[in-house]
PDB file of N, CA and C in Angstrom:
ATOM      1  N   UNK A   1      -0.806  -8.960   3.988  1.00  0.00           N
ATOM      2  CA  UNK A   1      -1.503  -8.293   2.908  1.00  0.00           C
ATOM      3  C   UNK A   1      -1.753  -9.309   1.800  1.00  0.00           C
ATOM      4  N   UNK A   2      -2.681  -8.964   1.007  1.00  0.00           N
ATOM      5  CA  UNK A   2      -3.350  -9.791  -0.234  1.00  0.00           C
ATOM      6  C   UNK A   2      -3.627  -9.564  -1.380  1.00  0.00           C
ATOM      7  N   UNK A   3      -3.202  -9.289  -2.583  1.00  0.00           N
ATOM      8  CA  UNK A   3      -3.476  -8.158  -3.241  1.00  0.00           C
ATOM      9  C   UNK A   3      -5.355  -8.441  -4.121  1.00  0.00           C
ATOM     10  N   UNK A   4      -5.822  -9.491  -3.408  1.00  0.00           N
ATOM     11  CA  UNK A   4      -7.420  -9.732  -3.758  1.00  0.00           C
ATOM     12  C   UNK A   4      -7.740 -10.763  -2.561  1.00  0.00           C
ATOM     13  N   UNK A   5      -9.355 -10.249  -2.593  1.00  0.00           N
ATOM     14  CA  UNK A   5     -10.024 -10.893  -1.417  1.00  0.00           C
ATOM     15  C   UNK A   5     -10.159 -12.800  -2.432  1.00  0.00           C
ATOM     16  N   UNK A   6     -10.751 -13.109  -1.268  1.00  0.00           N
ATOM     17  CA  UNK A   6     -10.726 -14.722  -1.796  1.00  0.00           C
ATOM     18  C   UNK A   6     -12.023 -14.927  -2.813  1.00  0.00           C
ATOM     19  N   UNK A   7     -11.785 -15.486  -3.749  1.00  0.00           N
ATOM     20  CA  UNK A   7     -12.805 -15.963  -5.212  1.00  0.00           C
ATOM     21  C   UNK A   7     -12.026 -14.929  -5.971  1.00  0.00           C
ATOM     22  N   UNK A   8     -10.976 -13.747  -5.887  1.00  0.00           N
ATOM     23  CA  UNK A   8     -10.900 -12.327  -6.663  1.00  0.00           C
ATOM     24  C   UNK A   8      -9.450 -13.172  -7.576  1.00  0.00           C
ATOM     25  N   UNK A   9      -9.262 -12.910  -9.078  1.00  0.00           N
ATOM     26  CA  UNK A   9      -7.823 -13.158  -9.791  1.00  0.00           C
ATOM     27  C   UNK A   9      -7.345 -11.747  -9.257  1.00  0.00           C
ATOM     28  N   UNK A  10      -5.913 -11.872  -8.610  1.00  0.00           N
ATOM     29  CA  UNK A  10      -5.154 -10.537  -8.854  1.00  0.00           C
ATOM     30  C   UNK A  10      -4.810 -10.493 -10.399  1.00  0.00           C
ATOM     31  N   UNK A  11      -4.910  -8.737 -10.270  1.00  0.00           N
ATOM     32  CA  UNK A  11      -4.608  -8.906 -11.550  1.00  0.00           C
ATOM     33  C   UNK A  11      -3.112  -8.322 -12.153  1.00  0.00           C
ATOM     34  N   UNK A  12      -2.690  -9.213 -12.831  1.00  0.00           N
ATOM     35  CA  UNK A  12      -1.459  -9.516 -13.224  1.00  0.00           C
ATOM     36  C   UNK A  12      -0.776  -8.364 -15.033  1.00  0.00           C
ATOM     37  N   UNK A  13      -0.539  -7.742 -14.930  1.00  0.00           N
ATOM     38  CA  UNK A  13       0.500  -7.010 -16.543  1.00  0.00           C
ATOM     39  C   UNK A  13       1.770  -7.549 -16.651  1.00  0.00           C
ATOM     40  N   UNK A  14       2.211  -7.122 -17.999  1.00  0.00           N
ATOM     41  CA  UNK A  14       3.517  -7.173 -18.348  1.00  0.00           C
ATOM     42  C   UNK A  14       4.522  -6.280 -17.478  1.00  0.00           C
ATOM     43  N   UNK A  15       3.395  -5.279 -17.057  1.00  0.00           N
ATOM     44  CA  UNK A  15       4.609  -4.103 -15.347  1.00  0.00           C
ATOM     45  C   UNK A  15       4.885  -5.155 -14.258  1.00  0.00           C
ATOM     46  N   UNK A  16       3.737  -6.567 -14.223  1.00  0.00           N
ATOM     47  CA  UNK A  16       3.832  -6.886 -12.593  1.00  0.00           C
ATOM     48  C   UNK A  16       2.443  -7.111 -12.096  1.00  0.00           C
ATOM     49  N   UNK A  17       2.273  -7.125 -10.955  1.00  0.00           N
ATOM     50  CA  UNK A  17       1.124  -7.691  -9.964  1.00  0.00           C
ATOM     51  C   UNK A  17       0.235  -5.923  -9.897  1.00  0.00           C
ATOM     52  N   UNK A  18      -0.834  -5.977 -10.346  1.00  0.00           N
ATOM     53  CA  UNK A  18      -0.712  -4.437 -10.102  1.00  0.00           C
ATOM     54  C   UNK A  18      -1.080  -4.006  -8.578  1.00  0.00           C
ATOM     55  N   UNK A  19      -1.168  -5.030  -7.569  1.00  0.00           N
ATOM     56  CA  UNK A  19      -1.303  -4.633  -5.664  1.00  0.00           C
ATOM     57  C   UNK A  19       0.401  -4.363  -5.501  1.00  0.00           C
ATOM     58  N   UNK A  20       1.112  -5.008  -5.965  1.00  0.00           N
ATOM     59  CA  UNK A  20       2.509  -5.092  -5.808  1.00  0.00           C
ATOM     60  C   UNK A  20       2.760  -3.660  -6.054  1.00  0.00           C
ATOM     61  N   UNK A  21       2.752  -3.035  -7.478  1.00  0.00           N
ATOM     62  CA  UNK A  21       2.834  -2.430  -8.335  1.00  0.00           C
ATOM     63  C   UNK A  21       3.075  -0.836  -7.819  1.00  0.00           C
ATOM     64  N   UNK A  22       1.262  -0.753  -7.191  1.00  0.00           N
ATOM     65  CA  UNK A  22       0.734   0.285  -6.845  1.00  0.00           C
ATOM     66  C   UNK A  22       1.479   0.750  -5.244  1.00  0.00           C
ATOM     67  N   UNK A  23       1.601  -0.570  -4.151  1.00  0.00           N
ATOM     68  CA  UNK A  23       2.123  -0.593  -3.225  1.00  0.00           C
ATOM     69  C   UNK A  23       3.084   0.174  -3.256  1.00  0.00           C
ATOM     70  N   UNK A  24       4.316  -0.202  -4.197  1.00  0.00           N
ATOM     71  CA  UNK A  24       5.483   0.753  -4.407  1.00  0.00           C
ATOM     72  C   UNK A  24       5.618   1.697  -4.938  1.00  0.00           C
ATOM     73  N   UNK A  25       4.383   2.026  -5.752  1.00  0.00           N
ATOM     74  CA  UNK A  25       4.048   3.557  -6.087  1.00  0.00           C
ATOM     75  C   UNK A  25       3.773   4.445  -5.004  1.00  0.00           C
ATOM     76  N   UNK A  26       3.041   3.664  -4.007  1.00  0.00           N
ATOM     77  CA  UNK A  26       2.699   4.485  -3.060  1.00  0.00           C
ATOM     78  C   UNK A  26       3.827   5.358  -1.790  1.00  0.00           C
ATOM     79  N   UNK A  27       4.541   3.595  -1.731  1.00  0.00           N
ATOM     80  CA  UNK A  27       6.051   4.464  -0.988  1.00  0.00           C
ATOM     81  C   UNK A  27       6.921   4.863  -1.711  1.00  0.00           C
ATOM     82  N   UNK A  28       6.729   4.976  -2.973  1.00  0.00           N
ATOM     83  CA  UNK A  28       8.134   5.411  -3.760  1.00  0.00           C
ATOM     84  C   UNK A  28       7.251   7.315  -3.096  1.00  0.00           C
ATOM     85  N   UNK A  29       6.201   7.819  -3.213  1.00  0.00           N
ATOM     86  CA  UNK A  29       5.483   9.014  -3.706  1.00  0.00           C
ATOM     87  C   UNK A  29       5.702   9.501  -1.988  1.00  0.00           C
ATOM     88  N   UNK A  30       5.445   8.599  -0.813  1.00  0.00           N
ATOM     89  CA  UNK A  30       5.426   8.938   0.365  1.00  0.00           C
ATOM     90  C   UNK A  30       7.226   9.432   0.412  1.00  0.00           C
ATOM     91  N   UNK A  31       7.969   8.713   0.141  1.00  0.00           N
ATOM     92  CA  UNK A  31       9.562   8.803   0.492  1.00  0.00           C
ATOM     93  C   UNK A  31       9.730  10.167   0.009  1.00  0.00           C
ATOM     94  N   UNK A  32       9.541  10.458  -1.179  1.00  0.00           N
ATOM     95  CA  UNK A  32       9.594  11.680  -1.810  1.00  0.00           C
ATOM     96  C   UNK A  32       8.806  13.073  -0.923  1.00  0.00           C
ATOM     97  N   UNK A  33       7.752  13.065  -0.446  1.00  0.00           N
ATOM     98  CA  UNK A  33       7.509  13.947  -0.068  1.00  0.00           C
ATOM     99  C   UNK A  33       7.689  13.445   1.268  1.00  0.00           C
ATOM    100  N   UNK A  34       8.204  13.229   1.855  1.00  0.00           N
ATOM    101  CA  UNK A  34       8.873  12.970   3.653  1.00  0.00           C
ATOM    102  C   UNK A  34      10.206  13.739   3.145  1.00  0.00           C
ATOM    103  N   UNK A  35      11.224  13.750   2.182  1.00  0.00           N
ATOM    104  CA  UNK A  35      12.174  14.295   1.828  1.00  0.00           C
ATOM    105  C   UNK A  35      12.119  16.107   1.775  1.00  0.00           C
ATOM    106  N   UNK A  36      10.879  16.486   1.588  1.00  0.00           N
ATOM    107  CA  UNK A  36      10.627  18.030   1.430  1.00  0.00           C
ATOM    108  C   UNK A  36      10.805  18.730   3.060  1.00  0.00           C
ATOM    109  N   UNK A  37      11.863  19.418   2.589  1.00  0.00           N
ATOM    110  CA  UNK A  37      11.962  20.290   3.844  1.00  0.00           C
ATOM    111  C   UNK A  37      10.923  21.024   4.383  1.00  0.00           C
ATOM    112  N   UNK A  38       9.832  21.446   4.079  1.00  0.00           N
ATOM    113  CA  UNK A  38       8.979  21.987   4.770  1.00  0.00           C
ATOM    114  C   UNK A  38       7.341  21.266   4.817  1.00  0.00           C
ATOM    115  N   UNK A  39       7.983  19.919   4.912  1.00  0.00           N
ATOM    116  CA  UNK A  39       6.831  18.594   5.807  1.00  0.00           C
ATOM    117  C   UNK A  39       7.648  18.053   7.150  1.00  0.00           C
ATOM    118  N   UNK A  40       6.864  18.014   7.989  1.00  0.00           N
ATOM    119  CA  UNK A  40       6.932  17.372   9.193  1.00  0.00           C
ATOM    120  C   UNK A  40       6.300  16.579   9.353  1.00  0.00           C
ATOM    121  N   UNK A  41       6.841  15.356   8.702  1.00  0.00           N
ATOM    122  CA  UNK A  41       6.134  14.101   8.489  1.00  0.00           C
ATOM    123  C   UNK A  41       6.736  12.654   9.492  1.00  0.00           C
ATOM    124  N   UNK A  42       5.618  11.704   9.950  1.00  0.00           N
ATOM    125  CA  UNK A  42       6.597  10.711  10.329  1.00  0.00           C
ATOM    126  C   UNK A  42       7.825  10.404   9.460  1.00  0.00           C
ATOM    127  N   UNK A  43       8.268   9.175  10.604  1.00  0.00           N
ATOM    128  CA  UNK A  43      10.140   9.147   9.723  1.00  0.00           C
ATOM    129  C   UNK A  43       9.276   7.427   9.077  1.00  0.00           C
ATOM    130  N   UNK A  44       8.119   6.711   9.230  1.00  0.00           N
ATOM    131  CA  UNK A  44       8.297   5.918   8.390  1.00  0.00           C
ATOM    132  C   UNK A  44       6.356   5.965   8.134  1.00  0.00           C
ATOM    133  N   UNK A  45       6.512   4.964   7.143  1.00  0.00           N
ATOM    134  CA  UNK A  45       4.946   4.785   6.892  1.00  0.00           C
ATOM    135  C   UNK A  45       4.874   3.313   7.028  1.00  0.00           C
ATOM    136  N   UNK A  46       3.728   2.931   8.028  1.00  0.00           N
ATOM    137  CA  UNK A  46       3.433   1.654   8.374  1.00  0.00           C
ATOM    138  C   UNK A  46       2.591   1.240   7.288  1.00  0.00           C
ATOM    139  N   UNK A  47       2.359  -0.416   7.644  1.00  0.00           N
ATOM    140  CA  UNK A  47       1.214  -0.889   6.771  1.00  0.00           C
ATOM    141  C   UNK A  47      -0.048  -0.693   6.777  1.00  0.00           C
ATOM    142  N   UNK A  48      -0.851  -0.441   7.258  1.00  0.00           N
ATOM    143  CA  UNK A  48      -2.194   0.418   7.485  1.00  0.00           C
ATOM    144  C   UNK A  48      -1.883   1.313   6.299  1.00  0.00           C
ATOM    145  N   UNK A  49      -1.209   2.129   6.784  1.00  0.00           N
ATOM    146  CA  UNK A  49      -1.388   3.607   5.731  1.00  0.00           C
ATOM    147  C   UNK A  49      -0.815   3.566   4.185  1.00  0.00           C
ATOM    148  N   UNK A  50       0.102   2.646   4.364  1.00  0.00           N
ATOM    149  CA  UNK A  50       0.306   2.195   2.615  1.00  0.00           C
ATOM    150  C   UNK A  50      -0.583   1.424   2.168  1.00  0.00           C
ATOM    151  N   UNK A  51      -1.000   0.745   2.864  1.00  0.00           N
ATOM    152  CA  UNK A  51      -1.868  -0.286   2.315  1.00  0.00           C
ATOM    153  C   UNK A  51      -3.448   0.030   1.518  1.00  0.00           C
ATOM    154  N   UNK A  52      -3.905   1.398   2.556  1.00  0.00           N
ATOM    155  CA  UNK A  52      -5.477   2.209   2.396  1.00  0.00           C
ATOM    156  C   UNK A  52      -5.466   2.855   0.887  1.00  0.00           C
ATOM    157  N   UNK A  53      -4.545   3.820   0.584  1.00  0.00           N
ATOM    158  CA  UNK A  53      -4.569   3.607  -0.696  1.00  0.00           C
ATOM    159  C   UNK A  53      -4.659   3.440  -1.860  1.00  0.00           C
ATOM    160  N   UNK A  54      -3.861   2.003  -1.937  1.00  0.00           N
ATOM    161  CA  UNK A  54      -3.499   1.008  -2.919  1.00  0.00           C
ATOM    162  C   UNK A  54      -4.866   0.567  -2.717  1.00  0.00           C
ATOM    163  N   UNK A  55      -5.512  -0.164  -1.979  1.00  0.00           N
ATOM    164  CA  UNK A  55      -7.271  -0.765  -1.732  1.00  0.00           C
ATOM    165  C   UNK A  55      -7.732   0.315  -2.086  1.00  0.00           C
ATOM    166  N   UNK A  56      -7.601   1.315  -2.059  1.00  0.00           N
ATOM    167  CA  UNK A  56      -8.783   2.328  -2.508  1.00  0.00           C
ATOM    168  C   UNK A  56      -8.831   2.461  -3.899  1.00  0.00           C
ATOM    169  N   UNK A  57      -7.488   2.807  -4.779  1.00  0.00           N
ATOM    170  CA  UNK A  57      -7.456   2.907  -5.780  1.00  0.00           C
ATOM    171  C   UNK A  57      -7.404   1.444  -7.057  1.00  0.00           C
ATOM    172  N   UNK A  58      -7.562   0.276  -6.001  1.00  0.00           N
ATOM    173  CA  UNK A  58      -7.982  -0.803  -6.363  1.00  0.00           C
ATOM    174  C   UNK A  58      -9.117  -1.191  -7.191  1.00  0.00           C
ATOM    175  N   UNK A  59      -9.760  -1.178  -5.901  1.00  0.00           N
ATOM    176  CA  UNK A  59     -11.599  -1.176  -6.086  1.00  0.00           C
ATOM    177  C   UNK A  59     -11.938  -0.094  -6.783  1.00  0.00           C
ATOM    178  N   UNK A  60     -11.817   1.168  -6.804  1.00  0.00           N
ATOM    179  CA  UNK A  60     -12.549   1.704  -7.522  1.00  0.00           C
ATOM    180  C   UNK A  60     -12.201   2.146  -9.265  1.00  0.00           C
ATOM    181  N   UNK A  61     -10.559   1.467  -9.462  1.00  0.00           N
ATOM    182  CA  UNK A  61      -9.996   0.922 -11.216  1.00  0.00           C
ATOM    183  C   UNK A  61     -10.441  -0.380 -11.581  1.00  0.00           C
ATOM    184  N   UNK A  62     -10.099  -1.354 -10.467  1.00  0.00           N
ATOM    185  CA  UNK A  62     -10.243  -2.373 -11.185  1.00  0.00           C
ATOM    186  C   UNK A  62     -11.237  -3.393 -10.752  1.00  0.00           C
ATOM    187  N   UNK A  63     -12.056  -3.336  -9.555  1.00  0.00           N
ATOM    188  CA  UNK A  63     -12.661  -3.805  -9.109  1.00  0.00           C
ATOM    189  C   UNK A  63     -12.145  -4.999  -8.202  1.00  0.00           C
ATOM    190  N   UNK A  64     -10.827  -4.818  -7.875  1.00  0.00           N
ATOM    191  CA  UNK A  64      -9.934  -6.203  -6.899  1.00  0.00           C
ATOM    192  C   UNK A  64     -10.395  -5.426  -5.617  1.00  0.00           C
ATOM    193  N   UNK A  65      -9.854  -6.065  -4.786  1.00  0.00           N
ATOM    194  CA  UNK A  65     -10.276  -5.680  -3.251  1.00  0.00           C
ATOM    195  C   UNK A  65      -9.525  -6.306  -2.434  1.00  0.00           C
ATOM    196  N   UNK A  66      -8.044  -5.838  -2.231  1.00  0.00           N
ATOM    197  CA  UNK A  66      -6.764  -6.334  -1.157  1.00  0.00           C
ATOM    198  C   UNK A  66      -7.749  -6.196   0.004  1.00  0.00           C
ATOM    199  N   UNK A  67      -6.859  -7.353   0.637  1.00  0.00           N
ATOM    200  CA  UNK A  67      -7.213  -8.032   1.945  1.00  0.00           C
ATOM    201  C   UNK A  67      -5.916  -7.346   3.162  1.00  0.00           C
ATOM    202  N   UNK A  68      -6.356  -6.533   4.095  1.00  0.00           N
ATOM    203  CA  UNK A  68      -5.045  -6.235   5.424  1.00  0.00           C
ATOM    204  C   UNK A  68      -5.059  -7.414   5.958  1.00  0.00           C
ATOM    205  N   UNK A  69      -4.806  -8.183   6.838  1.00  0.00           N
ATOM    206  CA  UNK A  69      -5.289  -8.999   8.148  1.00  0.00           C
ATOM    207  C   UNK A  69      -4.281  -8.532   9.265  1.00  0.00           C
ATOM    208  N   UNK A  70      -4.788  -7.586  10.035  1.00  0.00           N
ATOM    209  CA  UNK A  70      -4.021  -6.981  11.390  1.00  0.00           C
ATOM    210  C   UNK A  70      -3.793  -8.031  12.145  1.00  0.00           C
ATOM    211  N   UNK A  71      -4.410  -8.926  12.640  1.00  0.00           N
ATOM    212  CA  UNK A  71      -4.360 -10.092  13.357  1.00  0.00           C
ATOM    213  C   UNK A  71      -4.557  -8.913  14.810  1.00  0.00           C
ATOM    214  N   UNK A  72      -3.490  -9.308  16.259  1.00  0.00           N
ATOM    215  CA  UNK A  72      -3.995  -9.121  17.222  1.00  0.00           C
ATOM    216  C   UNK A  72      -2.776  -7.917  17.455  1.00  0.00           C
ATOM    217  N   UNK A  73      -2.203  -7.444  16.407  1.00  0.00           N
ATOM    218  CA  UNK A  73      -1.293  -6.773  17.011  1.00  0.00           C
ATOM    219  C   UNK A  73      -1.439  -5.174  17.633  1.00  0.00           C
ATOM    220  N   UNK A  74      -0.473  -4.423  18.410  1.00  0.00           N
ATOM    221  CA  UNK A  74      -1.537  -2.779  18.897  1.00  0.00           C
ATOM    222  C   UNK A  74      -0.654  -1.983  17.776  1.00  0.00           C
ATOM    223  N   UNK A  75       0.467  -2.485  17.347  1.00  0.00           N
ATOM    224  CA  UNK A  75       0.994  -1.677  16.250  1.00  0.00           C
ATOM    225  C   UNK A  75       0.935  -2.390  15.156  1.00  0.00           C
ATOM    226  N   UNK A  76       1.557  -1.611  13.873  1.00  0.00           N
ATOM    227  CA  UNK A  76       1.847  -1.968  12.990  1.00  0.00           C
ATOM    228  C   UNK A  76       3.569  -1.761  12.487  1.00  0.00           C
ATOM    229  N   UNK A  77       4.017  -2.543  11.405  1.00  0.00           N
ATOM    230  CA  UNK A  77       5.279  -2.834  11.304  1.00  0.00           C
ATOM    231  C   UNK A  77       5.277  -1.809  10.183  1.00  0.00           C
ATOM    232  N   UNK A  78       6.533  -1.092  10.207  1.00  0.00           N
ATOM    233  CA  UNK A  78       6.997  -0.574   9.502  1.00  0.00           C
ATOM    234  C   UNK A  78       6.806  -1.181   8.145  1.00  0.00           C
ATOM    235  N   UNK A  79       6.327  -0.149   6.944  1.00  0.00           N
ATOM    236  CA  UNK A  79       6.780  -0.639   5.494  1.00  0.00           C
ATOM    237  C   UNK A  79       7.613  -0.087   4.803  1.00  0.00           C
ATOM    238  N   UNK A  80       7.659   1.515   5.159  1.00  0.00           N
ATOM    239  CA  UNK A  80       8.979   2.480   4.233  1.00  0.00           C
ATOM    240  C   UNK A  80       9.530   3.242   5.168  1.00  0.00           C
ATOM    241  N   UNK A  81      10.799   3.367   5.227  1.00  0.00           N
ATOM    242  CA  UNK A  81      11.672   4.507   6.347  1.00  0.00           C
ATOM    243  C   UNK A  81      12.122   5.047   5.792  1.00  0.00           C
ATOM    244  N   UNK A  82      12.227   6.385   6.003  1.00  0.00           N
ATOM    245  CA  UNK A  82      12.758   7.985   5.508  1.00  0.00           C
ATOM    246  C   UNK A  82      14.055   7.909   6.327  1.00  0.00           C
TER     247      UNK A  82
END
């Protein structure tokens, strides 16, 4: 992961990196509702799905644009486990 495509400044606050930032907003918000007894949710969230997002809500606040690079793999690696 990247938190900007290439020529892009990530952009950086006094909170932190905000790709970093948002990333862990995202699994802090997934952990929490995987915890609710009446979701039947996977037991983890891969990188794909944390990652979509954080890029979404990227580009359309700040105009950055994180980079995935899957490379050749058929899965993806775990990023948060419940």
């Amino acid at each position: 992961m990247y938190a900007c495509s290439p020529g892009e400044a990530a952009g950086d606050t006094a909170q932190g990196g905000t790709f970093s930032r948002h990333l862990l907003e995202v699994a802090r918000a997934w952990a929490i509702q995987t915890r609710q007894p009446y979701r039947a949710a996977a037991h983890y969230l891969d990188v794909p799905n944390a990652f979509a997002p954080v890029r979404n809500l990227l580009v359309q606040r700040y105009g950055q644009h994180p980079v995935l690079e899957n490379g050749r793999r058929m899965r993806s690696f775990p990023f948060t486990v419940a």
